[in-house]
C-alpha atoms as a PDB file:
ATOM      1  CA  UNK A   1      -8.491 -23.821  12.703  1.00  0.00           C
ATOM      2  CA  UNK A   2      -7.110 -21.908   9.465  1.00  0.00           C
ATOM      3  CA  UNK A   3      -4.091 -20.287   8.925  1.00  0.00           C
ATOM      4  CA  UNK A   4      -0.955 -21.849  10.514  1.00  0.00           C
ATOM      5  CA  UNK A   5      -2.055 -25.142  11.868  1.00  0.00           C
ATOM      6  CA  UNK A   6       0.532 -26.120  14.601  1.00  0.00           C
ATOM      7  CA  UNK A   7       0.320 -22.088  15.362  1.00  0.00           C
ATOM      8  CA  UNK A   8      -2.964 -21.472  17.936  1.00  0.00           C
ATOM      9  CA  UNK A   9      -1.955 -17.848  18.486  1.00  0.00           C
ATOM     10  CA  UNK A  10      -2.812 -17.336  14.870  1.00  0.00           C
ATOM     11  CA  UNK A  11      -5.100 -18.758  13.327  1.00  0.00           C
ATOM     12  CA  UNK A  12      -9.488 -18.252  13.643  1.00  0.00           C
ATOM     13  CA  UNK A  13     -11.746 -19.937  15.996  1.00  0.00           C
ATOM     14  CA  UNK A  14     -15.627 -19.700  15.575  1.00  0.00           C
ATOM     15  CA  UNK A  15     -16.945 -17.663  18.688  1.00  0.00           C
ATOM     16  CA  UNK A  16     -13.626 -16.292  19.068  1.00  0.00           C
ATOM     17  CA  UNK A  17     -13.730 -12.880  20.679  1.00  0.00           C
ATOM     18  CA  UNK A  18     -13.362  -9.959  17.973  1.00  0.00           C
ATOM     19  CA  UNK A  19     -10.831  -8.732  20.127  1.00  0.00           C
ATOM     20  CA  UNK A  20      -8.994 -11.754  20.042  1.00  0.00           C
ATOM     21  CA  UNK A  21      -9.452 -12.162  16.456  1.00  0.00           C
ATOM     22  CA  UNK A  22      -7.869  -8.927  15.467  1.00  0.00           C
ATOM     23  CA  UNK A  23      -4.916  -9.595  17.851  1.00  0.00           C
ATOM     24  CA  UNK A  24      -4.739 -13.001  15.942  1.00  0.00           C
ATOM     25  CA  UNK A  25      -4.787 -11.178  12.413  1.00  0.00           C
ATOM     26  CA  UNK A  26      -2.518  -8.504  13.577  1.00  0.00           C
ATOM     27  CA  UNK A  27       0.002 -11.384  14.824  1.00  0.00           C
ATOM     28  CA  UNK A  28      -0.476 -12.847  11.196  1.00  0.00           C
ATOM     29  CA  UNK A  29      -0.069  -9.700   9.072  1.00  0.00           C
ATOM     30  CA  UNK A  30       3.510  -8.900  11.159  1.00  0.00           C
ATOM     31  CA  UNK A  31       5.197 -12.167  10.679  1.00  0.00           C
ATOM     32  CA  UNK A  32       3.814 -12.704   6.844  1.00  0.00           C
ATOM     33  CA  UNK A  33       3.349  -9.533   5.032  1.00  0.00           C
ATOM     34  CA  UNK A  34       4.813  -6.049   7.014  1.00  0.00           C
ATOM     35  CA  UNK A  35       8.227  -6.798   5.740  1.00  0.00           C
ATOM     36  CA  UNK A  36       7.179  -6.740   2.280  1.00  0.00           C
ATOM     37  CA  UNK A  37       4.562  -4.153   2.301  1.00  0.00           C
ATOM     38  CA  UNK A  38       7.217  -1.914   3.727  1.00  0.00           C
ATOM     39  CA  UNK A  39       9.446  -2.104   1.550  1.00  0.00           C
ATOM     40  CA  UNK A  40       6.862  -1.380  -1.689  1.00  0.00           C
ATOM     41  CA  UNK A  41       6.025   1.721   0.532  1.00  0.00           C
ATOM     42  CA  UNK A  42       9.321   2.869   0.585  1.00  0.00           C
ATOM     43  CA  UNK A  43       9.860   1.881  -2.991  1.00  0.00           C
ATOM     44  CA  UNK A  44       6.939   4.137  -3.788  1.00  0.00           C
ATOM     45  CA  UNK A  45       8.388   7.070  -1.893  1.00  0.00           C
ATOM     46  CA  UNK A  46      11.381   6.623  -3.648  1.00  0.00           C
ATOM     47  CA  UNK A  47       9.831   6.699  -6.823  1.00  0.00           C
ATOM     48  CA  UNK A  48       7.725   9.654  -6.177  1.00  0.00           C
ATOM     49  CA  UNK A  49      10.854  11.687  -4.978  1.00  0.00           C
ATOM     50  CA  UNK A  50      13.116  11.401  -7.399  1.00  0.00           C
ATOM     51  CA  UNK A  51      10.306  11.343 -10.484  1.00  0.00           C
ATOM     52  CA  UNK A  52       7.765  13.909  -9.503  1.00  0.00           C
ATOM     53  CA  UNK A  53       9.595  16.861  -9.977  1.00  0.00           C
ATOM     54  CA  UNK A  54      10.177  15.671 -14.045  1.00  0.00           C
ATOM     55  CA  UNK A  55       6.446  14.275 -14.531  1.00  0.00           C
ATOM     56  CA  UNK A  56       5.099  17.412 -13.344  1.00  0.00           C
ATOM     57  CA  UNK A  57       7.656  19.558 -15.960  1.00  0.00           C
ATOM     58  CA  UNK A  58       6.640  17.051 -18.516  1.00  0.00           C
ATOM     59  CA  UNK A  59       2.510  17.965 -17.587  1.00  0.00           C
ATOM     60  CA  UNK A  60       3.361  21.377 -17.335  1.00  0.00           C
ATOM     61  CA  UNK A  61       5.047  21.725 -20.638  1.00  0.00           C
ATOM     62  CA  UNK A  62       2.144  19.768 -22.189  1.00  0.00           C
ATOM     63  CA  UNK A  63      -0.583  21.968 -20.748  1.00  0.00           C
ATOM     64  CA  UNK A  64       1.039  24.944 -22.461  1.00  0.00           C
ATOM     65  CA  UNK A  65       1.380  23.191 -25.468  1.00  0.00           C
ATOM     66  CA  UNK A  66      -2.240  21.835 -25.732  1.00  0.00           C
ATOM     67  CA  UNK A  67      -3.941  24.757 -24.646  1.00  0.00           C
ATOM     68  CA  UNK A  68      -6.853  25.906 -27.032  1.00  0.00           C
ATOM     69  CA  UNK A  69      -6.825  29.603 -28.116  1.00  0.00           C
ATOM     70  CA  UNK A  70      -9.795  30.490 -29.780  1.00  0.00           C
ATOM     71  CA  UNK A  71      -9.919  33.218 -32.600  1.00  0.00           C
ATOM     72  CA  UNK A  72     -12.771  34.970 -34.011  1.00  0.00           C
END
């Protein structure tokens, strides 16, 4: 068995069921990694609120000064 040894409800068996086997991951994935992943999510929608408005000024501004005008 992998994972948590002296855990059976999470860890892999060969010829385990893929049923079973994704209940067993999903099991995993909750008590290691969904508290964490979380809160980068919500760090990212943070980030994203409060800086896209600016960054897309910023692009904006930059467009209209890059813009090629071509004169014959």
């Amino acid at each position: 068995m992998t994972g948590f040894r002296n855990s059976p409800d999470l860890g892999w068996l060969p010829g385990m069921p893929a049923a079973l086997s994704a209940l067993h991951f999903w099991r995993y994935y909750v008590l290691t990694s969904v508290a964490y992943d979380s809160s980068r999510a919500g760090g990212n929608a943070l980030m994203v609120i409060l800086l896209g408005a600016p960054v897309v000024a910023a692009l904006g501004r930059l467009r209209a000064r890059l813009t090629l005008e071509v004169v014959s």
